[in-house]
Protein backbone atom coordinates (compact mmCIF):
# COMPACT_ATOMS: atom_id res chain seq x y z
CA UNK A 1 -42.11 -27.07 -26.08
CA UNK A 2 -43.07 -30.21 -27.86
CA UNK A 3 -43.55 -31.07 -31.27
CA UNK A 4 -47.34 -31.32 -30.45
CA UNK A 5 -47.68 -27.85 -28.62
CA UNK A 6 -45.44 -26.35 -31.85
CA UNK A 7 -48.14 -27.33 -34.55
CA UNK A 8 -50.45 -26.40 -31.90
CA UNK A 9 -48.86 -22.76 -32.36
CA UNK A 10 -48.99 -23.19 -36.05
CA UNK A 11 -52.43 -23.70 -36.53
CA UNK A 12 -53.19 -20.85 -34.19
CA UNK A 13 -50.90 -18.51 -35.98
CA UNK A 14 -52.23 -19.57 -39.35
CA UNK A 15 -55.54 -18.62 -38.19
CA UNK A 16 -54.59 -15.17 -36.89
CA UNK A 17 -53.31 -14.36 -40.08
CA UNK A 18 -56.97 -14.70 -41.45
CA UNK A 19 -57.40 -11.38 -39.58
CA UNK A 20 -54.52 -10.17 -42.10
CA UNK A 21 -56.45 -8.63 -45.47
CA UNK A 22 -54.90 -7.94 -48.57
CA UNK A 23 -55.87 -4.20 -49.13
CA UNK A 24 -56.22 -4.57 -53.12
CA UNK A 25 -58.43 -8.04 -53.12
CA UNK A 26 -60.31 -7.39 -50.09
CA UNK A 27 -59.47 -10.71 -49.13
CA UNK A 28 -57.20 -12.46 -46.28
CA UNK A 29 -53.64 -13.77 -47.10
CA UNK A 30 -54.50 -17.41 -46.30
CA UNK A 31 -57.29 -18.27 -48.17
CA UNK A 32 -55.50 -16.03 -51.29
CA UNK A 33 -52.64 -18.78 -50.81
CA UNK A 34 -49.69 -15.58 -49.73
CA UNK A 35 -48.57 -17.83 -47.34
CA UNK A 36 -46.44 -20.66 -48.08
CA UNK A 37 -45.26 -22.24 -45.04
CA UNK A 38 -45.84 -21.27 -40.74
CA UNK A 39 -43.86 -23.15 -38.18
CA UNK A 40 -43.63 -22.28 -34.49
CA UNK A 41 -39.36 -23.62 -32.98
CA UNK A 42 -39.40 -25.28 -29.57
CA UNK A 43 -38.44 -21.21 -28.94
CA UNK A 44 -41.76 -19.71 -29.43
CA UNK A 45 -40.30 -18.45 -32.91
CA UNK A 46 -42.95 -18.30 -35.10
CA UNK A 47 -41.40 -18.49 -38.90
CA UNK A 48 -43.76 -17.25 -41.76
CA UNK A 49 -42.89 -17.60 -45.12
CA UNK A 50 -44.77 -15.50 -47.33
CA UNK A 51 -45.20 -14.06 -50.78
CA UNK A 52 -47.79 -11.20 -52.66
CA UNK A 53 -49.26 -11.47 -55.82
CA UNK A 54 -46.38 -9.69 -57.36
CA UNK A 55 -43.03 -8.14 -57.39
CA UNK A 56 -44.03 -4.75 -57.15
CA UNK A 57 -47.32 -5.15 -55.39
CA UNK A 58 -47.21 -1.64 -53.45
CA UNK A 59 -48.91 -3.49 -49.95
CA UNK A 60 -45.66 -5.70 -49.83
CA UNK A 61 -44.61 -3.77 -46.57
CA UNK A 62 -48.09 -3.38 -45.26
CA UNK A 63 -48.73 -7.24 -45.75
CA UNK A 64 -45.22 -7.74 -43.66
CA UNK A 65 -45.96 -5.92 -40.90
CA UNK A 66 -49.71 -7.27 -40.84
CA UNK A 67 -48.65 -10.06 -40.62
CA UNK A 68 -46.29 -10.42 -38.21
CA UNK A 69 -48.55 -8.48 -35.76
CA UNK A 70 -51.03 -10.83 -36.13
CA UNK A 71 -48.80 -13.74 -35.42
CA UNK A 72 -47.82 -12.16 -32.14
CA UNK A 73 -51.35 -12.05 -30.97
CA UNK A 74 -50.68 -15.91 -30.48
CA UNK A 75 -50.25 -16.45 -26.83
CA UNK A 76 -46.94 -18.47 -26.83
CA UNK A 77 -45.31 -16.95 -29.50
CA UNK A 78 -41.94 -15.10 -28.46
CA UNK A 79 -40.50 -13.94 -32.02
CA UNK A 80 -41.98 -13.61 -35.40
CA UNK A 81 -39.88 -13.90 -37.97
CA UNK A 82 -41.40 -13.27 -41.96
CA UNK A 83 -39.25 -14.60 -45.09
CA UNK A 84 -40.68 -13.23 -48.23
CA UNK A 85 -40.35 -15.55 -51.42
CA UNK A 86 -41.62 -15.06 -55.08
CA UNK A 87 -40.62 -18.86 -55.41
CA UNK A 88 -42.83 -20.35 -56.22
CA UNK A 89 -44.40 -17.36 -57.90
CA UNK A 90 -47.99 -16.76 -56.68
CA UNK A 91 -50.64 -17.27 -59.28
CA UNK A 92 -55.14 -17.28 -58.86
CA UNK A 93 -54.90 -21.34 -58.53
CA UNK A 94 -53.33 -20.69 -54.92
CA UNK A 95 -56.34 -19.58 -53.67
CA UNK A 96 -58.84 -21.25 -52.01
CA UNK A 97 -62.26 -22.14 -53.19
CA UNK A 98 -64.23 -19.15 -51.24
CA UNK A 99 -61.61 -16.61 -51.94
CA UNK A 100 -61.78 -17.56 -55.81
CA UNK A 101 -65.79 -17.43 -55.23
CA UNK A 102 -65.88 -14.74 -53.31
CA UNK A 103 -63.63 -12.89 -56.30
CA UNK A 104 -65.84 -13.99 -58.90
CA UNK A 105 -63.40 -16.64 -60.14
CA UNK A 106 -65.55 -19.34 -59.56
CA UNK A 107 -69.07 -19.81 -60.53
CA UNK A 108 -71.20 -20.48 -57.51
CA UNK A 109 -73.90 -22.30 -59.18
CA UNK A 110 -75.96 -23.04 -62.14
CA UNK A 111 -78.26 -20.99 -63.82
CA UNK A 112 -80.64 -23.83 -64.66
C-alpha cells in the first residue's frame, strides 16, 4: 500500500471508532479525545493508541475490544493492534466542542 491509501485507512478507521461509545458518558471515544494516535502500516495493520478517562475506569476492557472491532469493519484492514496509554493523562479539554456541549460543559448560547 501507499502512503496515500494508509491515511486513507486512517481516516476511515478513525471514523469507525465514532461507532465506539463510552458506556459512562454516553458519548463516542473520538470526539471525548480517548484516542491519541491511528495509523494504518503498508500491512493493513491498523495501530490505535488509546487511553480512558482514568486508571480504574471499569469500561477499560469494554472500550478495548470496542474498539478494535470497529477498526476491523474497515475494508483493508488485516490486524488491529490497540496500545493503551495514560500519557498524556486524559483530562475534559480533550474533548471536542459537541462532546463538551453535548455534556453540558459548554454553554450553547446566550440567554439574552
Amino acid at each position: 500500500m501507499s502512503d496515500e491509501e494508509d491515511e486513507t485507512l486512517a481516516a476511515g478507521v478513525r471514523e469507525a471508532l465514532r461507532m465506539v461509545i463510552d458506556p459512562e458518558l454516553g458519548e463516542n471515544v473520538v470526539d471525548l479525545g480517548l484516542i491519541y494516535q491511528v495509523s494504518v502500516g503498508h500491512d493493513g495493520t491498523a495501530q490505535i493508541q488509546m487511553t480512558t478517562t482514568t486508571r480504574a475506569c471499569p469500561a477499560t476492557g469494554y472500550l478495548k475490544d470496542a474498539v478494535q472491532s470497529a477498526a476491523w469493519i474497515v475494508n483493508g484492514i488485516h490486524d488491529v493492534e490497540i496500545r493503551l496509554t495514560y500519557e498524556p493523562p486524559w483530562t475534559p479539554e480533550m474533548m471536542n466542542a459537541d462532546a463538551k456541549r453535548s455534556l453540558g460543559l459548554v454553554e450553547t448560547g446566550s440567554n439574552a
